[in-house]
Protein backbone atom coordinates (compact mmCIF):
# COMPACT_ATOMS: atom_id res chain seq x y z
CA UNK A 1 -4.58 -6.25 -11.09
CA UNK A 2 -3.18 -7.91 -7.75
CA UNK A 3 -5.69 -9.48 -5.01
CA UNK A 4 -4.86 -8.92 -1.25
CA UNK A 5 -6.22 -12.09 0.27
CA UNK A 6 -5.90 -11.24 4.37
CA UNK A 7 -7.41 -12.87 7.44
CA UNK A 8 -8.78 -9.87 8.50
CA UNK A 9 -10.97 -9.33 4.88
CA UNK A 10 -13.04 -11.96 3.71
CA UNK A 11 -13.08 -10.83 0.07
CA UNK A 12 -10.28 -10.18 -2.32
CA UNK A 13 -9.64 -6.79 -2.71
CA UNK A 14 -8.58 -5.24 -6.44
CA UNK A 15 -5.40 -2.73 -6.04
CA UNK A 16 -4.91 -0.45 -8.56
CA UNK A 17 -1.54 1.73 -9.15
CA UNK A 18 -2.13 5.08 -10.41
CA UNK A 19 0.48 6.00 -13.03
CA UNK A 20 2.68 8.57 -10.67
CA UNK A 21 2.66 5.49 -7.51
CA UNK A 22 3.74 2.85 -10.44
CA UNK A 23 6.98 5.10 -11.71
CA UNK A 24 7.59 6.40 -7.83
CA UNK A 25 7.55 2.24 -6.96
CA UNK A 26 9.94 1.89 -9.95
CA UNK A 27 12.37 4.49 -9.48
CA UNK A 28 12.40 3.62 -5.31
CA UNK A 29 13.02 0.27 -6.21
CA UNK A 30 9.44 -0.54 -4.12
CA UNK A 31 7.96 -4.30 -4.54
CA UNK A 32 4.44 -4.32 -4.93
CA UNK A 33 4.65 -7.20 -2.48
CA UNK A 34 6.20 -5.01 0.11
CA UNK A 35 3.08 -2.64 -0.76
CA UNK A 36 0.56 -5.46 -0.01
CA UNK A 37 2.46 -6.10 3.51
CA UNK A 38 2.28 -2.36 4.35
CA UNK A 39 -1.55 -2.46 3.93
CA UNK A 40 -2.25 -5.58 5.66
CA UNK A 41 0.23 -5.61 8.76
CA UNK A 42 1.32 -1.66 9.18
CA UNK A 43 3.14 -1.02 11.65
CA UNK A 44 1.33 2.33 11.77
CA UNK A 45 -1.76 3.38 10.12
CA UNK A 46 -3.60 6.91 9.63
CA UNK A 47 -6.69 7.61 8.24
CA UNK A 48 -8.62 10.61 6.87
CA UNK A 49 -12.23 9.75 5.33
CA UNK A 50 -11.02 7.37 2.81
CA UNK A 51 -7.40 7.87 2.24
CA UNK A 52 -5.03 5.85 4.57
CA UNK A 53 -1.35 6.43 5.31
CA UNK A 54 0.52 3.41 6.49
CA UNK A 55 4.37 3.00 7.59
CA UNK A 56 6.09 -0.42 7.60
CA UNK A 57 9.52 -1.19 8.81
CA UNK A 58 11.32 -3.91 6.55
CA UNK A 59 14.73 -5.14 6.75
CA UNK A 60 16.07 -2.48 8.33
CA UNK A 61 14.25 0.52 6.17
CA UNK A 62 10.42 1.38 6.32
CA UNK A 63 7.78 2.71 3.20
CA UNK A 64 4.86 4.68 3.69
CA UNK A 65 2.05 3.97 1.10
CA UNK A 66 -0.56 6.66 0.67
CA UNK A 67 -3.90 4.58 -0.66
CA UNK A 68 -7.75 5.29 -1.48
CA UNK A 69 -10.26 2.41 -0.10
CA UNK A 70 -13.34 2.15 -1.89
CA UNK A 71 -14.60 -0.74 -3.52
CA UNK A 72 -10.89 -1.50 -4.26
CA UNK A 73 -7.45 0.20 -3.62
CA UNK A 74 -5.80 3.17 -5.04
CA UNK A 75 -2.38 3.39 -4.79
CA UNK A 76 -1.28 6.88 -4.62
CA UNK A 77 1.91 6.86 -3.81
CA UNK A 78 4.77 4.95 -1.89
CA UNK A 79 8.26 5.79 -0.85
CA UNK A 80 11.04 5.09 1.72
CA UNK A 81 11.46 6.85 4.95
């Protein structure tokens, strides 16, 4: 499992990759370090209940990770737009 240290959590937080976001992160070609910078410096950020939808630009291209927040994060999916 990875650990998101931030300066805005004062925890570690446990991300988990369900199996479809792990092959989508493959087959895009998706960092998981890219992931972690999407969830702690979006450049936009939506939210339903639990579920969050964030968008960051990098290097010219931007991702969109779709993630559960519970005790940890679930990484549902994750793709360019």
């Amino acid at each position: 499992m990875n650990h998101l240290n931030t300066k805005r959590w004062f925890v570690s937080v446990d991300i988990i990759y369900t199996v479809h976001a792990e092959e989508q992160r493959k087959e895009r070609n998706i960092e998981k370090v890219w992931i972690e910078e999407a969830i702690v410096s979006p450049d936009y950020t939506a939210r339903e209940g639990n579920k969050y939808l964030v968008t960051k630009k990098l290097n010219g291209h931007a991702i969109e990770v779709v993630y559960v927040k519970e005790k940890y994060l679930k990484i549902i999916t994750v793709y360019w737009v």
